[in-house]
Protein backbone atom coordinates (compact mmCIF):
# COMPACT_ATOMS: atom_id res chain seq x y z
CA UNK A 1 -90.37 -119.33 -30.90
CA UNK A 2 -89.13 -121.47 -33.81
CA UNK A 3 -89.16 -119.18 -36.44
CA UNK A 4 -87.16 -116.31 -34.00
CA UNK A 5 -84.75 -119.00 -33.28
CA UNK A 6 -84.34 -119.19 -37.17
CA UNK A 7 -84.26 -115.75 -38.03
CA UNK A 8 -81.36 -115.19 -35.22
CA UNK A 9 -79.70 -118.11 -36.16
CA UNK A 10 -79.78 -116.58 -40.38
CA UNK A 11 -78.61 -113.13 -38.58
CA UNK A 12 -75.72 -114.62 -36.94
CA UNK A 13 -74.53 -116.61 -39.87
CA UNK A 14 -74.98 -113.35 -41.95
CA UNK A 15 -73.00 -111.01 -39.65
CA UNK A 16 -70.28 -114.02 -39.39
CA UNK A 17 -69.91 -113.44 -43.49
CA UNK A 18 -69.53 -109.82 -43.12
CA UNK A 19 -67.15 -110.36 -40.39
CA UNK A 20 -64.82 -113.42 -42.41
CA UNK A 21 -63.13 -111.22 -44.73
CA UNK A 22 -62.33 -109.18 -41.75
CA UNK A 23 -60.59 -111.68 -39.54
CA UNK A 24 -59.12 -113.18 -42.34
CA UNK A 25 -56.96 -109.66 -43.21
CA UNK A 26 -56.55 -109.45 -38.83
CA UNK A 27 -55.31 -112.71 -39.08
CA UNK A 28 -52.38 -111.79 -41.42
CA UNK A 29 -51.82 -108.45 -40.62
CA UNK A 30 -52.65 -108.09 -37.31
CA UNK A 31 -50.31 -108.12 -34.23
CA UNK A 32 -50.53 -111.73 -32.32
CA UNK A 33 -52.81 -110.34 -29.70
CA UNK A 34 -55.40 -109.39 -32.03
CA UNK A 35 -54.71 -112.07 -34.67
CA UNK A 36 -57.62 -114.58 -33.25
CA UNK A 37 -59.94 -112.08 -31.57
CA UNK A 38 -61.74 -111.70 -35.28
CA UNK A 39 -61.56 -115.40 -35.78
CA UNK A 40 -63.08 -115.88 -32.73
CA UNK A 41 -65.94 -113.97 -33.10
CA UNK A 42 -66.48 -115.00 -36.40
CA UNK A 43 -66.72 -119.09 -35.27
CA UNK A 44 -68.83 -117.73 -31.84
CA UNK A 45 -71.29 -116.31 -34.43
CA UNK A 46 -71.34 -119.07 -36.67
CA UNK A 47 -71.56 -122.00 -34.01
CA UNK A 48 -74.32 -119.46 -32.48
CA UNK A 49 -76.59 -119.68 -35.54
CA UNK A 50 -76.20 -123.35 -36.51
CA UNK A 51 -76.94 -124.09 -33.03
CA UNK A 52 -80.17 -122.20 -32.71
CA UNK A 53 -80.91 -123.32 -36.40
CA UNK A 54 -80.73 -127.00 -35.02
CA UNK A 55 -82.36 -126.76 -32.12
CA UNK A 56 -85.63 -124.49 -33.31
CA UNK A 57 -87.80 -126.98 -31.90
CA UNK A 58 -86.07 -127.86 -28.48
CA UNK A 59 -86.04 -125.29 -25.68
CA UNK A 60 -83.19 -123.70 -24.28
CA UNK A 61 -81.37 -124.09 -21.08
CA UNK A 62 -80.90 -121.20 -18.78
CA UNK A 63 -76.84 -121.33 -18.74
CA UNK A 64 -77.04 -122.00 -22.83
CA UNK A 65 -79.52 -118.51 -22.68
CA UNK A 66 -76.71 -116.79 -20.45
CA UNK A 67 -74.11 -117.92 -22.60
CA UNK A 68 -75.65 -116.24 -25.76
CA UNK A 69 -76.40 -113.44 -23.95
CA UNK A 70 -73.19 -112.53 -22.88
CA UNK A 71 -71.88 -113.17 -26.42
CA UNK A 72 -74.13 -110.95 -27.78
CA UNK A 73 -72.82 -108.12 -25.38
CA UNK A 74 -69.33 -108.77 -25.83
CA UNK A 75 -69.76 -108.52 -29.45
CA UNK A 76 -71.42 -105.42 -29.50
CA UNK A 77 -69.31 -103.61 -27.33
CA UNK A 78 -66.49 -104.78 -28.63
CA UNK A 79 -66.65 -102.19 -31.79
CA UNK A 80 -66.44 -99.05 -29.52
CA UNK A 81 -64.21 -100.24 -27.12
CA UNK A 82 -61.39 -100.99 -29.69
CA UNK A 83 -62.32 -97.60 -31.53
CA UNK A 84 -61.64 -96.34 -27.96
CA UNK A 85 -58.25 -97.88 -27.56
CA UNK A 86 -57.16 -97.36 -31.21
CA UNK A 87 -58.00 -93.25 -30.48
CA UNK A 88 -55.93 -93.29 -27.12
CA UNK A 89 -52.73 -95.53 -28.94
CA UNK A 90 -53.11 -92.97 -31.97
CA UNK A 91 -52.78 -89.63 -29.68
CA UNK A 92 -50.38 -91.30 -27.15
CA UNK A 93 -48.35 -92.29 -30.11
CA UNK A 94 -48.81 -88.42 -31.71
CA UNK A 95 -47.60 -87.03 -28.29
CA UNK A 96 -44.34 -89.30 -28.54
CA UNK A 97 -43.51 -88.40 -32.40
CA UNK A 98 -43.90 -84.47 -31.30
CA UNK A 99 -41.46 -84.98 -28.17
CA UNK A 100 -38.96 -86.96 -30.71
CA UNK A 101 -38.92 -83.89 -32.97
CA UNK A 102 -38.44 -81.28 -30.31
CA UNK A 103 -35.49 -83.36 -28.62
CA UNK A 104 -32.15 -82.02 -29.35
CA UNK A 105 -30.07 -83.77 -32.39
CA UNK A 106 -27.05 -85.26 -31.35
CA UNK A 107 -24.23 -83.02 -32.36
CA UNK A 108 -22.43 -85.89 -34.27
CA UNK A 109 -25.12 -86.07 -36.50
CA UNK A 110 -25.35 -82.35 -37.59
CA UNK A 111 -23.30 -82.14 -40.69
CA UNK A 112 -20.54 -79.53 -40.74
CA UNK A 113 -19.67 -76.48 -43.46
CA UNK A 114 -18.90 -78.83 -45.85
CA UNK A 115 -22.46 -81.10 -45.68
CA UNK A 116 -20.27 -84.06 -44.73
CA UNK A 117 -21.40 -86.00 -41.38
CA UNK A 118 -18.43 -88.39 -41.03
CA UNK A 119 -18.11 -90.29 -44.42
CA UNK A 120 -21.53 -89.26 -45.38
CA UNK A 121 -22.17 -86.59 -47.23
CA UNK A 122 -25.64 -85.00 -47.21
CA UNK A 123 -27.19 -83.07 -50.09
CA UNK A 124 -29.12 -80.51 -48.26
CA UNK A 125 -30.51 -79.42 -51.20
CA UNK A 126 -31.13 -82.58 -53.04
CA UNK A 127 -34.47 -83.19 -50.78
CA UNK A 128 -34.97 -85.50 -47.19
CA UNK A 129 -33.93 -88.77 -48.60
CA UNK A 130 -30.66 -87.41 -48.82
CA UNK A 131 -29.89 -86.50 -45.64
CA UNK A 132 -28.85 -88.45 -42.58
CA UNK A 133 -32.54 -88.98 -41.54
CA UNK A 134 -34.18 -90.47 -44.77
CA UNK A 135 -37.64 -89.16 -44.65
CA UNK A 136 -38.05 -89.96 -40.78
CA UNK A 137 -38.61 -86.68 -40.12
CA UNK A 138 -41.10 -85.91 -42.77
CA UNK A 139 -43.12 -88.87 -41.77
CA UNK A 140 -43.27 -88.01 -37.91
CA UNK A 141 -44.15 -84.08 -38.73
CA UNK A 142 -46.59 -85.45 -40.83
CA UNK A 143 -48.31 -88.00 -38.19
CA UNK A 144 -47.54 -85.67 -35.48
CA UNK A 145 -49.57 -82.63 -37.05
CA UNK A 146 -52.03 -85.13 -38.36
CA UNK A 147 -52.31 -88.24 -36.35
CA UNK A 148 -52.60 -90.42 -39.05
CA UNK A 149 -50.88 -92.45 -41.86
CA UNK A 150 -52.28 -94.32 -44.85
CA UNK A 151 -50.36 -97.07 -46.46
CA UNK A 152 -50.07 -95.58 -50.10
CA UNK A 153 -47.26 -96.29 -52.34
CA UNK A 154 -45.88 -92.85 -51.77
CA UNK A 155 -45.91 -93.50 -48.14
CA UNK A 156 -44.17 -97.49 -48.50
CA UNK A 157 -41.42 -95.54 -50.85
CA UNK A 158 -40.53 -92.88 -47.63
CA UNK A 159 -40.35 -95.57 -44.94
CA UNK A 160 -38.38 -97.65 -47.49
CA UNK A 161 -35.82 -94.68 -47.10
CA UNK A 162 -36.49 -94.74 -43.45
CA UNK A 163 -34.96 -98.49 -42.34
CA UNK A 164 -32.73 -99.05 -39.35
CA UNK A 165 -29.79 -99.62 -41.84
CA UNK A 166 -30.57 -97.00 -44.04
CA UNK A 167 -28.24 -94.33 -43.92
CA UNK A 168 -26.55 -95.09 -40.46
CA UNK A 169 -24.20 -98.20 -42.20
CA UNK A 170 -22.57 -94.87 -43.54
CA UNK A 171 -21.64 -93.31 -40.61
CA UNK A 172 -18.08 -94.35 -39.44
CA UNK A 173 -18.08 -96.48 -36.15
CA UNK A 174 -16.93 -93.66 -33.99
CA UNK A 175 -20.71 -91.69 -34.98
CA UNK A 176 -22.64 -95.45 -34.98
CA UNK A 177 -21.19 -96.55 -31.61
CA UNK A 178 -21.84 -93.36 -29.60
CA UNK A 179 -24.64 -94.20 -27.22
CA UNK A 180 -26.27 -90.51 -27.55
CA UNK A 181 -26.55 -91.51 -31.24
CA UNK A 182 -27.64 -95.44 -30.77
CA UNK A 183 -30.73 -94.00 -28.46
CA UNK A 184 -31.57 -91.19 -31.20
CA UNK A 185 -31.61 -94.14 -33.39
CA UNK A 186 -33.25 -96.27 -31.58
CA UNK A 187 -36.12 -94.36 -30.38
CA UNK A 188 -36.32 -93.06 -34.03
CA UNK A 189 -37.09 -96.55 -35.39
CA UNK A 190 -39.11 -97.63 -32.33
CA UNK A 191 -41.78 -94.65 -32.96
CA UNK A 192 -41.55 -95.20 -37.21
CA UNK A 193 -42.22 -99.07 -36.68
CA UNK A 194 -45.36 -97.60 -34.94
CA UNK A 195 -46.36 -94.58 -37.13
CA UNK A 196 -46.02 -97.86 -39.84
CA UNK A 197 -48.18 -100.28 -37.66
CA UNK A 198 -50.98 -97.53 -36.77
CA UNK A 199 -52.12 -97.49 -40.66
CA UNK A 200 -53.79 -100.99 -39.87
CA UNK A 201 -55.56 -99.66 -37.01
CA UNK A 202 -56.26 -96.37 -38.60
CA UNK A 203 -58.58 -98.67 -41.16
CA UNK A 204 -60.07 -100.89 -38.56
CA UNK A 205 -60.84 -97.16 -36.90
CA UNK A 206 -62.25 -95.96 -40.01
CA UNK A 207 -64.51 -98.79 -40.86
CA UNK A 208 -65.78 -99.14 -37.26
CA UNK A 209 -66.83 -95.49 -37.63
CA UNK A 210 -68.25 -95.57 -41.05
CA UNK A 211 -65.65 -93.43 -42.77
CA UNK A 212 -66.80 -93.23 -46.34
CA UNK A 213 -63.75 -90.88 -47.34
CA UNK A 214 -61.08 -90.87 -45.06
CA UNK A 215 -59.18 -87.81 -44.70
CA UNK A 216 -55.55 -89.12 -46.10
CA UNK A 217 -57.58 -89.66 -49.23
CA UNK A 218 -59.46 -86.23 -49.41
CA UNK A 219 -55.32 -85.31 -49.05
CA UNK A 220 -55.08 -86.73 -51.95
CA UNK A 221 -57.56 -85.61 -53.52
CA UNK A 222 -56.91 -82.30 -53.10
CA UNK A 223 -53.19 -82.74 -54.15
CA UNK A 224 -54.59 -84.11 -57.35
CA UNK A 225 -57.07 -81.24 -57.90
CA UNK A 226 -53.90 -78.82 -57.04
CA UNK A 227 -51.94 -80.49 -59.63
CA UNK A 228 -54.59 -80.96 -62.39
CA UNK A 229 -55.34 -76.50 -61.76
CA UNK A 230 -51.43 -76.06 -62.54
CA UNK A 231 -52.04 -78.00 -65.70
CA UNK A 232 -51.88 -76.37 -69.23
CA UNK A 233 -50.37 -73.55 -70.86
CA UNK A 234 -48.62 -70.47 -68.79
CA UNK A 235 -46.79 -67.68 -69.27
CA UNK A 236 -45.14 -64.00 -68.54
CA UNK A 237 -45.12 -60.64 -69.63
CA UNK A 238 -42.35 -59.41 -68.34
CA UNK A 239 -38.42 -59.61 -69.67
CA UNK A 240 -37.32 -63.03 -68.63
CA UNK A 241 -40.46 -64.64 -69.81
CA UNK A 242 -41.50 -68.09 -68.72
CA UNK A 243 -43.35 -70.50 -70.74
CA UNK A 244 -44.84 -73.36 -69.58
CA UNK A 245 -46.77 -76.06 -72.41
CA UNK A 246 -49.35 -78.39 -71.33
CA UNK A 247 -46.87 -81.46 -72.03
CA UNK A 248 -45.16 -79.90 -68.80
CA UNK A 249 -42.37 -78.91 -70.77
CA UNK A 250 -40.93 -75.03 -69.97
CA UNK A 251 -38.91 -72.45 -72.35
CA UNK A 252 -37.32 -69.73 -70.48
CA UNK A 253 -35.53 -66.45 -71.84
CA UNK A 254 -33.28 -64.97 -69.50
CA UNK A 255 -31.84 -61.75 -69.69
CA UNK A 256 -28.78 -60.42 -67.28
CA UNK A 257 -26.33 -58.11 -67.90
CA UNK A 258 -26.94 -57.39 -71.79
CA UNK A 259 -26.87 -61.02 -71.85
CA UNK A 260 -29.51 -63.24 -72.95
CA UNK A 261 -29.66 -67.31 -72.09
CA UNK A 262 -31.92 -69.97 -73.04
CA UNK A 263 -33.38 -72.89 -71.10
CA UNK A 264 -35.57 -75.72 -71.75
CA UNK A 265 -37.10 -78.58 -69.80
CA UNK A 266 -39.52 -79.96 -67.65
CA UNK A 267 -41.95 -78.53 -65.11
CA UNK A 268 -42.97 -80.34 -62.16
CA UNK A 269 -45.75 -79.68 -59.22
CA UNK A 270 -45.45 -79.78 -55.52
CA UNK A 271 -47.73 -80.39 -52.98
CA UNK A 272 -47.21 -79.65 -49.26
CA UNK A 273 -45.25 -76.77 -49.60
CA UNK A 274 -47.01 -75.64 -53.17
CA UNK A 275 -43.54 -74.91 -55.49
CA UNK A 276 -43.25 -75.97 -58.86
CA UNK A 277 -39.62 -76.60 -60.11
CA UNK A 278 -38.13 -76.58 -63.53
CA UNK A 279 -35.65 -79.39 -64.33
CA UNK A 280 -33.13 -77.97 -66.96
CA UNK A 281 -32.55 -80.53 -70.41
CA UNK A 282 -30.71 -77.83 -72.48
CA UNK A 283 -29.41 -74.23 -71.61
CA UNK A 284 -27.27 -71.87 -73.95
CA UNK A 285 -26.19 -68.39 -74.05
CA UNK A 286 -23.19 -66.31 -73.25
CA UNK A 287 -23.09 -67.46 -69.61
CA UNK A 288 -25.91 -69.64 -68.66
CA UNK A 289 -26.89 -69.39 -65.02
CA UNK A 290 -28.43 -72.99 -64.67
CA UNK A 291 -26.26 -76.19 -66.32
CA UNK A 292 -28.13 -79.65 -67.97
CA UNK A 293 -29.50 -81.33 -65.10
CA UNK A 294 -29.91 -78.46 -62.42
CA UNK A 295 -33.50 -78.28 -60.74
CA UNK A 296 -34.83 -74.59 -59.80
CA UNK A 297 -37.85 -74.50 -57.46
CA UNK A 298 -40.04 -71.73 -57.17
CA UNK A 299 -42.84 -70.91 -54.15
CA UNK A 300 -46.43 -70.95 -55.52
CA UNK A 301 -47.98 -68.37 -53.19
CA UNK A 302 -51.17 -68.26 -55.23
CA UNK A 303 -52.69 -70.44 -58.31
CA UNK A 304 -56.36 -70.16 -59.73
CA UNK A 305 -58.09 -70.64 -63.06
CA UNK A 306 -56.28 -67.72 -64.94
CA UNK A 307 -53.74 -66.44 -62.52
CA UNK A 308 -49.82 -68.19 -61.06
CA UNK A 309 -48.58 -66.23 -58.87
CA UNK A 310 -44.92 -67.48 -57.15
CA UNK A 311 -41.83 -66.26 -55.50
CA UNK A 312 -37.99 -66.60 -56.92
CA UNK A 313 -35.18 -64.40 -55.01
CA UNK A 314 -37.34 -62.70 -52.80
CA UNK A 315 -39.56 -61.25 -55.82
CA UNK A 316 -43.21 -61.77 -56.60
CA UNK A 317 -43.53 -62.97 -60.40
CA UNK A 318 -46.80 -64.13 -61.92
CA UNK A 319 -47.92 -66.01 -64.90
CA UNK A 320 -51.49 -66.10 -66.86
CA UNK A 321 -52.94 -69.13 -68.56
CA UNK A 322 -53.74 -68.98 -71.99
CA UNK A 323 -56.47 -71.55 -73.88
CA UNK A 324 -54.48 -71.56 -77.04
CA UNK A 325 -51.33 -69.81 -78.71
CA UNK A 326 -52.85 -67.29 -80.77
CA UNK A 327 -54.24 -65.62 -76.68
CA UNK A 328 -50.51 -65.00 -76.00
CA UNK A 329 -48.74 -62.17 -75.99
């Protein structure tokens, strides 16, 4: 009976190891109510095997035996009834964020002809962290299709853009007083603060069931592998050819009206919504259609090893990769 006492007592000091490094994160990032339930654990196990390591030789008493029992039970169950609750917060909270996006936008907020909502102008071309909204949006389309977020730098930069004085400290008071648009607001940064909260759960989730690759990060990955296949050298065989060098830099020869303009730049890759989008560093000719500085984006409707095909004014265009200079046309 000795030697079992020892080898539970060396298990529960073992599991309490595996589980420090755990309560130690819950206990700085966790909300207050789970902030101690690791730590607790962790000392239960520890004072568990240090007491059975002591007294190896001396039997136990029936209310010490009931005692570790009940321990033991809590403990295990305690895995899959927080990977329960975490799965009913995570659709509860998926269920809210589609509701927010269906509810009507308070007319004060919708900018007018001129893109101006009150003193604020909004760029509705110049991407979501321009408008009114920041990226709010984007991020609760994302976590209501998905039902998950992953704290990645990318993600930390949108809700940066996403704060409760972001934005709204340019409305004028008339717009930031209205009640319709203090509720929007409101309820918009309640929901974000938990979309932004949920990414701790969503690990605890993850390593409770033994994610080894969790799907945010096979996102990534295949953004990554989308990116890296748009890589290299591309052009066009038709009139306004297209260039595009494996430094992402683009040449482009445009011809329109018997006249004949030249651009240069940079080519970029999106994900999501697969475009690619040429940001213009020098155009000349007669009467250039794009100025220094303009961004063009064009719809990638299909991309493989030899083949680009995209969209630009309602027209299918394609481009073919070539391994070195002397393959082009």
């Amino acid at each position: 009976m000795s030697t079992l006492k020892v080898i539970a007592g060396l298990g529960c000091l073992a599991v309490a190891l595996l589980l420090a490094p755990f309560a130690w994160v819950s206990f700085l990032e966790a909300v207050l109510w789970f902030k101690f339930i690791p730590v607790i654990f962790t000392v239960g196990l520890v004072v568990t095997g240090v007491f059975l390591i002591l007294k190896r030789r001396t039997p136990l008493s029936k209310q010490v035996k009931v005692l570790i029992t009940i321990f033991a039970c809590v403990l295990i169950a305690s895995p899959a009834v927080l990977d329960f609750y975490i799965r009913y917060e995570r659709n509860a909270l998926q269920v809210r964020a589609k509701g927010f996006l269906v509810r009507p936008i308070p007319k004060l907020l919708i900018p007018d002809s001129g893109g101006r909502v009150g003193d604020f102008y909004v760029d509705v071309n110049g991407g979501p962290q321009n408008g009114i909204f920041g990226y709010s949006r984007v991020l609760m389309m994302r976590f209501a299709v998905n039902g998950r977020i992953r704290w990645s730098a990318r993600i930390q930069g949108e809700f940066a853009c996403t704060s409760e004085d972001v934005n709204v400290n340019f409305l004028t008071d008339t717009i930031r007083t209205n009640e319709e648009v203090r509720q929007y607001f409101k309820e918009r940064n309640v929901i974000l603060g938990k979309i932004w909260a949920m990414g701790y759960w969503q690990y605890i989730e993850d390593t409770i069931e033994r994610k080894s690759l969790p799907p945010e990060i096979q996102e990534e990955d295949e953004d990554h592998r989308f990116v890296r296949q748009c890589e290299g050298t591309w052009t066009n065989e038709v009139s306004d050819r297209l260039t595009i060098e494996p430094d992402s830099s683009f040449s482009l020869e445009l011809s329109h009206h018997q006249n004949t303009n030249f651009y240069s730049g940079d080519w970029i890759v999106g994900v999501g919504r697969p475009f690619f989008a040429l940001i213009f560093t020098r155009a000349t000719g007669t009467n250039p259609h794009w100025s220094v500085g303009d961004k063009a984006e064009f719809t990638i409707i299909h991309v493989d090893d030899h083949n680009l095909v995209y969209e630009v004014d309602n027209r299918t265009n394609s481009m073919s990769r070539f391994l070195n200079r002397s393959d082009r046309p």
